[in-house]
Protein backbone atom coordinates (compact mmCIF):
# COMPACT_ATOMS: atom_id res chain seq x y z
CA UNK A 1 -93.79 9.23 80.90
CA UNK A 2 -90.38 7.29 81.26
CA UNK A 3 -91.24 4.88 78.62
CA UNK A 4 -92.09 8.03 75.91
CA UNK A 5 -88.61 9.60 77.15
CA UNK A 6 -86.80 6.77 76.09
CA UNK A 7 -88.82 6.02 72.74
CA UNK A 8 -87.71 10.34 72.63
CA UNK A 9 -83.83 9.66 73.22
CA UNK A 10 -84.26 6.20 70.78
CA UNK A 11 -85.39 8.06 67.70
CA UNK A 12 -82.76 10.63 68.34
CA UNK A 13 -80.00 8.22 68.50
CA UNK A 14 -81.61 6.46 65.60
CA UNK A 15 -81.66 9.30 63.55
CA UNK A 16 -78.10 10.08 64.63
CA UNK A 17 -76.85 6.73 63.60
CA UNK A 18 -78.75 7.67 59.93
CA UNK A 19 -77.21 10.79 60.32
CA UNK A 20 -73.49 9.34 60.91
CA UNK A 21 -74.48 6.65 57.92
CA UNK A 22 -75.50 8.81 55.41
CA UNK A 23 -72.69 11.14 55.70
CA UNK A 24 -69.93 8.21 55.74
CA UNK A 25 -72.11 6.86 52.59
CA UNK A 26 -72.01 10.84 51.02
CA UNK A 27 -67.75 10.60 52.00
CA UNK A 28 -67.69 7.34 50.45
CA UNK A 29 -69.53 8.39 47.15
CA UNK A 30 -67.80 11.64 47.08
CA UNK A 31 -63.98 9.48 47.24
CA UNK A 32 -65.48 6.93 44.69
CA UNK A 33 -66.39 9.70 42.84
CA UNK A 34 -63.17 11.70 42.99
CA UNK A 35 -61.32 8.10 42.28
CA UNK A 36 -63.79 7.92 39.21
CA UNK A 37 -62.80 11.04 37.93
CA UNK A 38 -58.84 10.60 38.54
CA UNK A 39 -58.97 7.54 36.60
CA UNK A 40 -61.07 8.96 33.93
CA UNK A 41 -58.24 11.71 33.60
CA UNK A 42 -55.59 9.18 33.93
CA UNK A 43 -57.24 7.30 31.03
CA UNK A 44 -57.64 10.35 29.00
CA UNK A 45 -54.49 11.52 29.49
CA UNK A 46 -52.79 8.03 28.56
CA UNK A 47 -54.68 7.90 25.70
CA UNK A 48 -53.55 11.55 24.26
CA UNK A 49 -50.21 10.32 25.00
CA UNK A 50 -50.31 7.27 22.66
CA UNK A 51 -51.98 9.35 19.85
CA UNK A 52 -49.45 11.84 19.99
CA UNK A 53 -46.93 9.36 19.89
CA UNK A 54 -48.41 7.13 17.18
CA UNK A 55 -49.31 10.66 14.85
CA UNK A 56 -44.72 11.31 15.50
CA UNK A 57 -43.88 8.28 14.51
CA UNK A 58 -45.85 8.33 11.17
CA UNK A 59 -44.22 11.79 10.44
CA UNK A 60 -40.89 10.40 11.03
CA UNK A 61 -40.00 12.95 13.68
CA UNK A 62 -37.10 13.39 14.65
CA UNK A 63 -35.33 10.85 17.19
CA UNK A 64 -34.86 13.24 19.90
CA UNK A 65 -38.51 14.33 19.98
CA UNK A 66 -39.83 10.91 20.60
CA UNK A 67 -37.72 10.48 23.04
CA UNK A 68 -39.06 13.79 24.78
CA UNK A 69 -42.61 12.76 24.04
CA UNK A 70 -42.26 9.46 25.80
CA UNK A 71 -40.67 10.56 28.70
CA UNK A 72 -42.99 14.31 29.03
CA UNK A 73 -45.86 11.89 28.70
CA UNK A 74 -45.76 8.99 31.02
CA UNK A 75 -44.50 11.42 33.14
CA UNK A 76 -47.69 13.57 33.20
CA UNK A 77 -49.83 10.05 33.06
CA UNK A 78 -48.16 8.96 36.27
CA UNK A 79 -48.12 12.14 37.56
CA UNK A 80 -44.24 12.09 38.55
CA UNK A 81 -42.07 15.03 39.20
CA UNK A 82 -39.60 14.01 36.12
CA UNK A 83 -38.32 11.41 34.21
CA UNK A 84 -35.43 9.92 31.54
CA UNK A 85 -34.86 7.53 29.06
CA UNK A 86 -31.49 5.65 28.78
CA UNK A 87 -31.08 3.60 25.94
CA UNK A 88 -28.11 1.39 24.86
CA UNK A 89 -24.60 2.67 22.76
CA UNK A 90 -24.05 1.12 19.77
CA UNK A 91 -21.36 -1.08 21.45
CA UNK A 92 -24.72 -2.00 23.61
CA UNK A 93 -21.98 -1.81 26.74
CA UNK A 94 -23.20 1.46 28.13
CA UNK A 95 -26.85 3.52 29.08
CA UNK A 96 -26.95 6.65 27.26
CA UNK A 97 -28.84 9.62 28.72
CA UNK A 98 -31.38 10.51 25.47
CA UNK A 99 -33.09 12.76 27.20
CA UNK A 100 -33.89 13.98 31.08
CA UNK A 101 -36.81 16.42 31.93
CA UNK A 102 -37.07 19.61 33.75
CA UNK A 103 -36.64 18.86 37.51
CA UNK A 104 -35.87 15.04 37.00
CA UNK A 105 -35.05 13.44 40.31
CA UNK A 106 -31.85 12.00 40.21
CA UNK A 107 -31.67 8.61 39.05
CA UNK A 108 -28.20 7.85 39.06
CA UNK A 109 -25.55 7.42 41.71
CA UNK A 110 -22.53 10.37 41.95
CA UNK A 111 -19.14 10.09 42.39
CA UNK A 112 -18.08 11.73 45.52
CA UNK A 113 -15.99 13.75 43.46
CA UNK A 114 -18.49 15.06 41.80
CA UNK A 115 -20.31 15.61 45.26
CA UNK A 116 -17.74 17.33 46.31
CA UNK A 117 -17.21 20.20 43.55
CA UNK A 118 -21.08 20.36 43.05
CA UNK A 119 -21.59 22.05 46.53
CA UNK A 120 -19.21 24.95 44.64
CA UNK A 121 -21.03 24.85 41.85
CA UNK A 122 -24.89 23.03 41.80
CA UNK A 123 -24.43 23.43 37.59
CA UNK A 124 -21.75 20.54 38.02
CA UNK A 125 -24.33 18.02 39.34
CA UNK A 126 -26.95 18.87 36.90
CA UNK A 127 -24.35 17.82 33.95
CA UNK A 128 -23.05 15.23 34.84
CA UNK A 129 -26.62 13.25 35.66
CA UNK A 130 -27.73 15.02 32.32
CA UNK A 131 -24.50 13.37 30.21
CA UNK A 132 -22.90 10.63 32.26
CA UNK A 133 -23.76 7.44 30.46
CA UNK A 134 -23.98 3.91 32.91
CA UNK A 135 -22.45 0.64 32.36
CA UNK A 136 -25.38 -1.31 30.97
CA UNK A 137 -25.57 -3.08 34.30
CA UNK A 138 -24.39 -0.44 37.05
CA UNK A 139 -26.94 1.49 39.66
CA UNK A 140 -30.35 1.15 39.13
CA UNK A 141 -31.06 1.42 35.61
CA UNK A 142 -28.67 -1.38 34.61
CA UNK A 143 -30.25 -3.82 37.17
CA UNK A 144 -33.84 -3.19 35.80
CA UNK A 145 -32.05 -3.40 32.28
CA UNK A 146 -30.27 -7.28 33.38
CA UNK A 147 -33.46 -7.97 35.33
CA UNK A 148 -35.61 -7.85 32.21
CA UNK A 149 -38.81 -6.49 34.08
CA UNK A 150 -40.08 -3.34 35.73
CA UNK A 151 -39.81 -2.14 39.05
CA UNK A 152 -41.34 0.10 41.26
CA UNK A 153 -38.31 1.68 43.94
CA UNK A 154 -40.12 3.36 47.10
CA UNK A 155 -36.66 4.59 48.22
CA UNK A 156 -34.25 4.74 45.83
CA UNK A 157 -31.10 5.52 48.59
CA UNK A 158 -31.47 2.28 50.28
CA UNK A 159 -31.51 0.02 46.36
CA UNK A 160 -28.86 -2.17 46.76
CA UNK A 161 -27.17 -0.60 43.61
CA UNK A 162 -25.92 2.56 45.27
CA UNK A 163 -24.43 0.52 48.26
CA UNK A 164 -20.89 1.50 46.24
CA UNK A 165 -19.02 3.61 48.59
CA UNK A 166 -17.51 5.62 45.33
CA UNK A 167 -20.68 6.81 44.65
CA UNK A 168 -23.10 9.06 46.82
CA UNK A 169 -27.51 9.04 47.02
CA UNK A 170 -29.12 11.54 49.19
CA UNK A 171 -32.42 11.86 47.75
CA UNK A 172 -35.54 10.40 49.34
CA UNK A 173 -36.70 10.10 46.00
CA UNK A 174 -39.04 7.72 44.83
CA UNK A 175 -39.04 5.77 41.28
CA UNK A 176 -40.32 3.39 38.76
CA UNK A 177 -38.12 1.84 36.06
CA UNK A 178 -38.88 -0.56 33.13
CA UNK A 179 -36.93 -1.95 30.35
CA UNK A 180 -37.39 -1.32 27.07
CA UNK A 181 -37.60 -4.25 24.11
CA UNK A 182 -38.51 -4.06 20.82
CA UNK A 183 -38.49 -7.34 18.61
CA UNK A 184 -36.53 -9.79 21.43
CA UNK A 185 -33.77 -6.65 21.29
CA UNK A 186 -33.10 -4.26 24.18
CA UNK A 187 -32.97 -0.90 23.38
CA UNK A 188 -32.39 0.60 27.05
CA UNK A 189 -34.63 1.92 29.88
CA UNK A 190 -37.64 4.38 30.91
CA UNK A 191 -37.80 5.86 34.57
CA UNK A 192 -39.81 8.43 36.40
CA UNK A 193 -39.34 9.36 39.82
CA UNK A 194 -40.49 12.11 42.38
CA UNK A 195 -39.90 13.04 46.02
CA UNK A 196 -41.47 11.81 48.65
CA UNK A 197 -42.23 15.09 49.23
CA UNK A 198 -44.97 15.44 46.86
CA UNK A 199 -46.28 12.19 47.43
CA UNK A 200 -45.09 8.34 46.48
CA UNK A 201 -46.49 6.18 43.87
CA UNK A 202 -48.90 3.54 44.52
CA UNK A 203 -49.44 -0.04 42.86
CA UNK A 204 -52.09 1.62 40.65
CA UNK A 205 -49.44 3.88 39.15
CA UNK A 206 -46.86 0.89 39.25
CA UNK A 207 -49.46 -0.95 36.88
CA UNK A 208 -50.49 2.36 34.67
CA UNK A 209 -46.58 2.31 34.07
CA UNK A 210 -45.80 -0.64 33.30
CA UNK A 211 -48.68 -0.18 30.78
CA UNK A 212 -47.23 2.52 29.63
CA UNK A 213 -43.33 1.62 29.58
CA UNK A 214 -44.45 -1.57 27.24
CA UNK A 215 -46.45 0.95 24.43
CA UNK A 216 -43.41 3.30 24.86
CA UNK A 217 -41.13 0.38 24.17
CA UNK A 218 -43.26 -0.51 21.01
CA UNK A 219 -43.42 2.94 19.47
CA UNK A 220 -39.68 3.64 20.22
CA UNK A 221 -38.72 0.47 18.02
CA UNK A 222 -41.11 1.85 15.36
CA UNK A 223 -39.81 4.91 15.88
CA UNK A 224 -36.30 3.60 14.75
CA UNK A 225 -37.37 1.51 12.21
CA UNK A 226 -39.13 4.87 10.40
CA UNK A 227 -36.16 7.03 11.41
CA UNK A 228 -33.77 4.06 9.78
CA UNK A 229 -36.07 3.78 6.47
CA UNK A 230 -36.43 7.48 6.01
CA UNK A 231 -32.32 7.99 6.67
CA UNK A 232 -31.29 5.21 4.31
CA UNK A 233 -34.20 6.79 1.87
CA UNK A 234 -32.20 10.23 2.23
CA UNK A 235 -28.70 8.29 1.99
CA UNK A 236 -29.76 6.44 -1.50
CA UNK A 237 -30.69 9.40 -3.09
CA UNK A 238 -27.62 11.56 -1.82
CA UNK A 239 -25.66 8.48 -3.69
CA UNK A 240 -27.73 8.78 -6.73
CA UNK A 241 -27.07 12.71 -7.31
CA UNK A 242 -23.58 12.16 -6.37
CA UNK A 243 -23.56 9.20 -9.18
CA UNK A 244 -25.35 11.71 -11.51
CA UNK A 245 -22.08 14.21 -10.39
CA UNK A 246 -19.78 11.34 -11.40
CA UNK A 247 -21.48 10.05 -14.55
CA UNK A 248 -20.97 14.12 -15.75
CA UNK A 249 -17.26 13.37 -15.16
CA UNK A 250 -16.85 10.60 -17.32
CA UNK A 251 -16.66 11.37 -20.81
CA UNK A 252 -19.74 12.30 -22.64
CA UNK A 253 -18.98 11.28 -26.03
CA UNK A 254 -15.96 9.39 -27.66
CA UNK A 255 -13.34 11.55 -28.68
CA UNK A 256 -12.89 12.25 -32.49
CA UNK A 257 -8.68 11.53 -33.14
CA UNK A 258 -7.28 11.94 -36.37
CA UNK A 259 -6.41 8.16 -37.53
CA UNK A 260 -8.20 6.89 -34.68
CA UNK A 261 -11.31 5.12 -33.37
CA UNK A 262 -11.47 5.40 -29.55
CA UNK A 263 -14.35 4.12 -27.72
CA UNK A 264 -14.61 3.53 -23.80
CA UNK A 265 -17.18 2.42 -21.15
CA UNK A 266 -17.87 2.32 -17.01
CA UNK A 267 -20.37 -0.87 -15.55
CA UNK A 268 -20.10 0.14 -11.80
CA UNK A 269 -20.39 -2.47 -9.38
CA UNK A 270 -22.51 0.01 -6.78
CA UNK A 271 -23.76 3.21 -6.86
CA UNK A 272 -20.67 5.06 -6.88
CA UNK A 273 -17.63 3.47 -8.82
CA UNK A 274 -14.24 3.71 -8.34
CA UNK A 275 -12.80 3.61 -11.98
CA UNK A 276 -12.57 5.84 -14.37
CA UNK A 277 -11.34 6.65 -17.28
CA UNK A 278 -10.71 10.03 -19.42
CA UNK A 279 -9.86 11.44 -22.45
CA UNK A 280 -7.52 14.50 -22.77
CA UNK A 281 -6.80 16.99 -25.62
CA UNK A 282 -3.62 18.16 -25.52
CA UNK A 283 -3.22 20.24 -28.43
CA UNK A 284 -0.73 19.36 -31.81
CA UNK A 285 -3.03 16.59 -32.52
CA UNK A 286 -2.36 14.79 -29.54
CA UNK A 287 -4.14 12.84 -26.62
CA UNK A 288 -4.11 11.30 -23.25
CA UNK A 289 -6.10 8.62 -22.23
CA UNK A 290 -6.37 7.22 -18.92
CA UNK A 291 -7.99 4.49 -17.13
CA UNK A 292 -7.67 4.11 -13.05
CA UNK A 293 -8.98 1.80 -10.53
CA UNK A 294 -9.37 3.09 -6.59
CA UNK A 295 -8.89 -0.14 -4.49
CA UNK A 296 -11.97 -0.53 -2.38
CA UNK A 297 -15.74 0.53 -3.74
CA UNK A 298 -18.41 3.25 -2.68
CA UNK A 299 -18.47 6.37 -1.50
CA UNK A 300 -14.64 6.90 -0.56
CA UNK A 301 -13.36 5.27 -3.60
CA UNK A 302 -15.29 7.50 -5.77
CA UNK A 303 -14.59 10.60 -3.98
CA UNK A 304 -10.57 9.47 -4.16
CA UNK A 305 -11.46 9.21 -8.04
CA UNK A 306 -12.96 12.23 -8.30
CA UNK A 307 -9.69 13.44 -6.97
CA UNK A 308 -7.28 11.82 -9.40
CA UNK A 309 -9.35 13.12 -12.54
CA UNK A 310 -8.58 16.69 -11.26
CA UNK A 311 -5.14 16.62 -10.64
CA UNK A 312 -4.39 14.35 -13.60
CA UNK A 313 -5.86 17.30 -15.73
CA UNK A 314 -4.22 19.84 -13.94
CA UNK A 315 -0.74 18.20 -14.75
CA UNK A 316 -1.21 16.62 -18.05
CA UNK A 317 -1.22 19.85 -20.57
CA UNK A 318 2.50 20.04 -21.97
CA UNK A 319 4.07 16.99 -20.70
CA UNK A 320 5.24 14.19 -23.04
CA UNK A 321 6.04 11.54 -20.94
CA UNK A 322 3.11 9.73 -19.16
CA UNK A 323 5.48 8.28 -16.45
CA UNK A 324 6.23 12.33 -15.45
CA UNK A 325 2.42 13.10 -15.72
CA UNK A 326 1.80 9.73 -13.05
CA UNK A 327 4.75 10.82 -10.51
CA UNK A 328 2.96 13.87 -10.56
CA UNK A 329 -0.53 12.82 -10.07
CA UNK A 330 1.21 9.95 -7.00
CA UNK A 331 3.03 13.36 -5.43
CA UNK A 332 0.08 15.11 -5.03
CA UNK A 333 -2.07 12.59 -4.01
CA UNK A 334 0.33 10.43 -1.71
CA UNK A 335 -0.47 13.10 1.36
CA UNK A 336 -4.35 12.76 1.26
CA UNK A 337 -4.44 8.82 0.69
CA UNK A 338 -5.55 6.52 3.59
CA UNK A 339 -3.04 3.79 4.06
CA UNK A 340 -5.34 1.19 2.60
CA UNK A 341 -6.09 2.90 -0.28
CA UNK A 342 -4.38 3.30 -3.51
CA UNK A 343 -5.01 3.57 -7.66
CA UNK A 344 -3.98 1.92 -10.09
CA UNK A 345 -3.82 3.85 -13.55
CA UNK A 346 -2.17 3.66 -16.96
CA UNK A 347 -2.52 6.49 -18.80
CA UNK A 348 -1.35 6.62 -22.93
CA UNK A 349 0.07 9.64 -24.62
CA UNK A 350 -1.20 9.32 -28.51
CA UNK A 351 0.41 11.07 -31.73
CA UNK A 352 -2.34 11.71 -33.99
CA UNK A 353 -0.24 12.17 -36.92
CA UNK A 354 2.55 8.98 -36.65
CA UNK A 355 0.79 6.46 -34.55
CA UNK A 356 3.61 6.49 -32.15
CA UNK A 357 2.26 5.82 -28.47
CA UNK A 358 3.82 6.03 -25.00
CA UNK A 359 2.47 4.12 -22.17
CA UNK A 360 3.34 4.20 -18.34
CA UNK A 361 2.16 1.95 -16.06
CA UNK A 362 1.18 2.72 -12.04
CA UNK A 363 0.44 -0.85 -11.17
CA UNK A 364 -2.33 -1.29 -13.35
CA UNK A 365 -3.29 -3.96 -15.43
CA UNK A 366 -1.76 -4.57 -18.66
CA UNK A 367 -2.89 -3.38 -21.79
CA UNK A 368 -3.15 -5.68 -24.82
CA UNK A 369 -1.96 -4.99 -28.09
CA UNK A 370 -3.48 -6.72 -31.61
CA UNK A 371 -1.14 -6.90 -34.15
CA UNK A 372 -3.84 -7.12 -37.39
CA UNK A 373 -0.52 -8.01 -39.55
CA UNK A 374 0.40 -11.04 -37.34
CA UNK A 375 -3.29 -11.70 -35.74
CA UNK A 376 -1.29 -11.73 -32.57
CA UNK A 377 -1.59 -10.23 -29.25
CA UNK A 378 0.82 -8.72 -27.05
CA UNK A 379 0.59 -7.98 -23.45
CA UNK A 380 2.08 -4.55 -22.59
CA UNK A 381 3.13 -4.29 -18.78
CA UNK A 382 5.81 -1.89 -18.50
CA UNK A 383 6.82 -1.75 -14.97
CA UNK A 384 4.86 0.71 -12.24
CA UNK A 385 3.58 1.17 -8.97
CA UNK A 386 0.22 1.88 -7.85
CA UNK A 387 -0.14 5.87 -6.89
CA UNK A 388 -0.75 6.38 -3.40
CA UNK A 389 1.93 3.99 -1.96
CA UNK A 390 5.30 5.70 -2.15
CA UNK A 391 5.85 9.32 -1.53
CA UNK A 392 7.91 9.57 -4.79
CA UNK A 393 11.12 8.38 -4.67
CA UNK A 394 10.11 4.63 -5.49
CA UNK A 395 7.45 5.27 -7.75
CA UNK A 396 9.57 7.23 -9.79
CA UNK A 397 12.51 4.43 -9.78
CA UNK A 398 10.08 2.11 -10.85
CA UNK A 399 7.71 3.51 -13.03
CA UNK A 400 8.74 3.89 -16.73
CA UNK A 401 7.31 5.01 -20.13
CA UNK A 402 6.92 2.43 -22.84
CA UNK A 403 7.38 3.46 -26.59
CA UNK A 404 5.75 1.92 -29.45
CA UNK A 405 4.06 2.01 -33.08
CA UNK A 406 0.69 1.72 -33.89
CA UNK A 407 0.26 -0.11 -36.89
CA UNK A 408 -3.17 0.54 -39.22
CA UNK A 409 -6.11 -2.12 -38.00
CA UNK A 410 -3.96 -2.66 -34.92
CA UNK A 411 -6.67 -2.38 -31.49
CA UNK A 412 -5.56 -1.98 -28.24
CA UNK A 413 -7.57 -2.79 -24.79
CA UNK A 414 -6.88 -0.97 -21.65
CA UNK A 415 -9.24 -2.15 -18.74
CA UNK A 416 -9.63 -2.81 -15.19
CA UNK A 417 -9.58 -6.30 -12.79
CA UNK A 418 -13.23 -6.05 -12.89
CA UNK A 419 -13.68 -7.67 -16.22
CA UNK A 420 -10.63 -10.71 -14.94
CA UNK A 421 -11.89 -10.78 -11.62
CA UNK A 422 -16.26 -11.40 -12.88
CA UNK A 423 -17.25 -14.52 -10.77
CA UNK A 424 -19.79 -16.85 -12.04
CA UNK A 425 -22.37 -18.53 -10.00
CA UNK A 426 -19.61 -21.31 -9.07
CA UNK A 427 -17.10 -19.04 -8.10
CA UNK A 428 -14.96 -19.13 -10.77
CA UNK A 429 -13.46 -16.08 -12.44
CA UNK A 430 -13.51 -15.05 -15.79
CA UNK A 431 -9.76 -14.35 -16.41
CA UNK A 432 -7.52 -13.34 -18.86
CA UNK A 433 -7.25 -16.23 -21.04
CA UNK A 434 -10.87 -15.73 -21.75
CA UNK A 435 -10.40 -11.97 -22.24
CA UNK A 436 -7.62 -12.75 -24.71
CA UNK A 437 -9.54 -15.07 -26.64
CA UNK A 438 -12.40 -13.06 -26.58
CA UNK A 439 -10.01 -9.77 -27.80
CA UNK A 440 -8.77 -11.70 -30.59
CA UNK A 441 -11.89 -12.42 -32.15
CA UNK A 442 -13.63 -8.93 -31.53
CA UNK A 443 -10.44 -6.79 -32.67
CA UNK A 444 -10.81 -7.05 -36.22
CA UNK A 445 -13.80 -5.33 -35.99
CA UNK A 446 -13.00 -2.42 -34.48
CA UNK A 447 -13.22 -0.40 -30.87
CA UNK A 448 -16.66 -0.37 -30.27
CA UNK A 449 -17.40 -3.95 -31.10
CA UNK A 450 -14.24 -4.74 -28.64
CA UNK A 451 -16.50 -3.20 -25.78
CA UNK A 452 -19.65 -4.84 -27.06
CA UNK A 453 -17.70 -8.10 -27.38
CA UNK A 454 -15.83 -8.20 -23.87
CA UNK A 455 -19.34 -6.75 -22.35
CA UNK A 456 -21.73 -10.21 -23.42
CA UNK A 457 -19.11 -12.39 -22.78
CA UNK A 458 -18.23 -11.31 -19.64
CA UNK A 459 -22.20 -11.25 -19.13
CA UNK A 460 -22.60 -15.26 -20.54
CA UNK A 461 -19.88 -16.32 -18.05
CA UNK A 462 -21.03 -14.36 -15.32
CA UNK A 463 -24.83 -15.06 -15.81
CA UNK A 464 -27.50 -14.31 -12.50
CA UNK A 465 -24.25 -13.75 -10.40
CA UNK A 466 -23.78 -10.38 -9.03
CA UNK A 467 -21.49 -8.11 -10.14
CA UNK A 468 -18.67 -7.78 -7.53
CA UNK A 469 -16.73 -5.02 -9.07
CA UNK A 470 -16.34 -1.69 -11.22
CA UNK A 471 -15.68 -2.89 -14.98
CA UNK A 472 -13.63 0.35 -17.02
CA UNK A 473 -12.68 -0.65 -20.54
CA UNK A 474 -11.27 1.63 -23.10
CA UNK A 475 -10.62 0.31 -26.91
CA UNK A 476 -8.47 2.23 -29.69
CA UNK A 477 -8.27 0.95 -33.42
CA UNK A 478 -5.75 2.72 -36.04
CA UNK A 479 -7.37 3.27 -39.19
């Protein structure tokens, strides 16, 4: 009877201990398989992230949405409360806030100043962690930026960064930061964070962002590459209309004067050029032409030359004296030129009935003169300063009109320091004892084969070399 009793209380402690086994085993399972399924969603979250990113970067979106991508994303892969991405200035000295999500923790440390006001007004606090930018290796972004390599923060208060007693930490916050390289080059630095009282992050999040933080690092230098291409896409063909804008303000066509051949021509150096040159009617058979040279090159010489053709125009109608027409031109100008800019013009007043011309001079470069009686050259260089350098007074002291005759199969040259200045593949420069030579033995022929002269040799000196500057030339013949 005892022996059955206890065989009775055996089996039921043996079926307990199945009991007690099976259900751990069923907890067990049912953990593995909740673990399973959280890394399964972890996975397939991480993975919609990277698509999404790698589908923004081929469309060249915009800057500021890849930043928000990044940081939205790792922050719902890691499941964190919030999250920010700092990346360098372009003096690489300072951490830039790029963008901060919704209910970031904060991340950086606060001036007690700051404190201070922000119990008056929370709004305070929220802008200055949303705009104040870190020294690149302050508080706890800059030492993950100088350490070169993530790190996972399980209270961010007690980091050694915010042991500064200027600045204030509170939070029990907890955070993961990681640098973020592209091509050997820093660009700045990724964090999440969340309190502790939602939960803190474990080494298998610490691994999923580090993951993460390297991928983001890799599409944000894409990211700039694309944005870099497609801006300096945009910028070449914002030059190329606005060199289309400035080839319609050069003259179209030669200009048809009585007695005359006139012929002129623009080589820029770049897109946009800063010479010109012009041809004005100004009634009774008589004309101005100009040539001017904007120191510097690009976008802010040509606008500067764009400038001088309209005021020159405005002023020229009626006046007989070039010098008056260029004290004009430097008077209006002189207020609205940068101190390290300035043009140099001459600009020729022609009588198409006598051949008389008058020249001035506003620091240009002279003007030579064949003489088809003598089969000499002269060098005109009246005396001038450049426009933009005096506010009047001086120029007008200095600058003076030149009279003379044009005599029939005479040729003059005006032109700019391009065609002196041409370098050849040794570095030397063409010069004006080559452009003399060169005149006299294309001048007989007329304006046009003066420009087609000058333009090969300057182009069999110069050869593969690169052209460094604008080249203007304008030629006139007497019939």
């Amino acid at each position: 009877m005892f022996v059955e009793y206890y065989i009775f209380i055996g089996l039921i402690a043996l079926s307990l201990v199945i009991w007690a086994w099976g259900a751990r085993n069923r907890r067990n399972l049912k953990l593995l398989e909740q673990e399973k399924r959280a890394i399964m969603g972890e996975e397939e979250r991480m993975f919609h992230f990277l698509h999404d990113l790698g589908e923004a970067i081929e469309k060249d979106t915009s800057q500021l949405r890849v930043n928000r991508m990044i940081v939205d994303g790792v922050v719902e892969v890691v499941d964190a409360k919030g999250g920010a991405i700092y990346l360098l200035n372009d003096s690489r000295q300072n951490l830039v806030p790029r963008y901060v999500s919704d209910h970031c923790p904060q991340l950086i440390g606060v001036p007690l100043e700051v404190t201070r006001r922000a119990h008056k007004d929370p709004r305070i606090m929220d802008s200055h962690i949303r705009m104040s930018s870190q020294a690149c290796d302050e508080g706890v972004l800059g030492y993950c930026l100088t350490l070169g390599k993530a790190i996972h923060v399980d209270d961010l208060k007690t980091h050694e960064s915010f042991r500064d007693a200027f600045v204030s930490y509170d939070e029990n916050v907890t955070a993961m930061v990681a640098p973020l390289r592209h091509g050997g080059k820093d660009l700045g630095v990724l964090a999440v964070a969340k309190p502790h009282s939602v939960g803190r992050f474990n080494d298998h999040d610490y691994a999923v962002f580090r993951s993460v933080a390297e991928q983001s690092s890799f599409a944000l230098g894409n990211s700039m590459i694309h944005l870099e291409a497609s801006e300096k896409r945009t910028l070449e063909n914002e030059l190329r209309n606005a060199r289309e804008v400035q080839r319609i303000l050069l003259p179209q066509h030669d200009p048809k004067i009585a007695g005359y051949r006139v012929a002129g021509t623009n080589t820029p150096a770049r897109i946009i050029s800063g010479d010109y040159y012009d041809f004005i009617d100004l009634g009774n058979k008589c004309w101005g032409l100009v040539i001017a040279d904007v120191s510097g090159k690009g976008v802010a010489a040509g606008l500067m030359m764009s400038m001088c053709r309209s005021v020159l125009r405005s002023v020229a109608k009626g006046q007989k004296s070039p010098a008056k027409v260029l004290s004009m031109v430097n008077r209006q100008l002189f207020p609205d030129t940068r101190e390290d800019m300035f043009i140099s013009m001459a600009y020729l007043i022609l009588d198409g009935d006598n051949g008389e011309a008058v020249m001035a001079r506003a620091g240009h470069d002279p003007a030579f003169w064949f003489h088809k009686a003598s089969g000499e050259i002269t060098v005109i260089k009246p005396g001038g300063l450049a426009v933009g350098i005096d506010e009047g007074d001086v120029f007008d002291r200095v600058t003076k009109d030149f009279s003379f005759q044009i005599e029939s199969g005479d040729c003059l040259l005006l032109h700019t320091d391009g065609v002196k200045e041409a370098l050849n593949g040794e570095d030397q420069e063409y010069g004006l004892e080559r452009m003399k030579a060169t005149f006299l033995q294309s001048s007989p022929m007329g304006a046009e084969s003066v420009l087609a002269g000058m333009q090969q040799s300057v182009k069999d000196f110069t050869g593969d070399a690169p052209q460094m500057d604008d080249i203007t030339m304008v030629a006139i013949e007497k019939r």
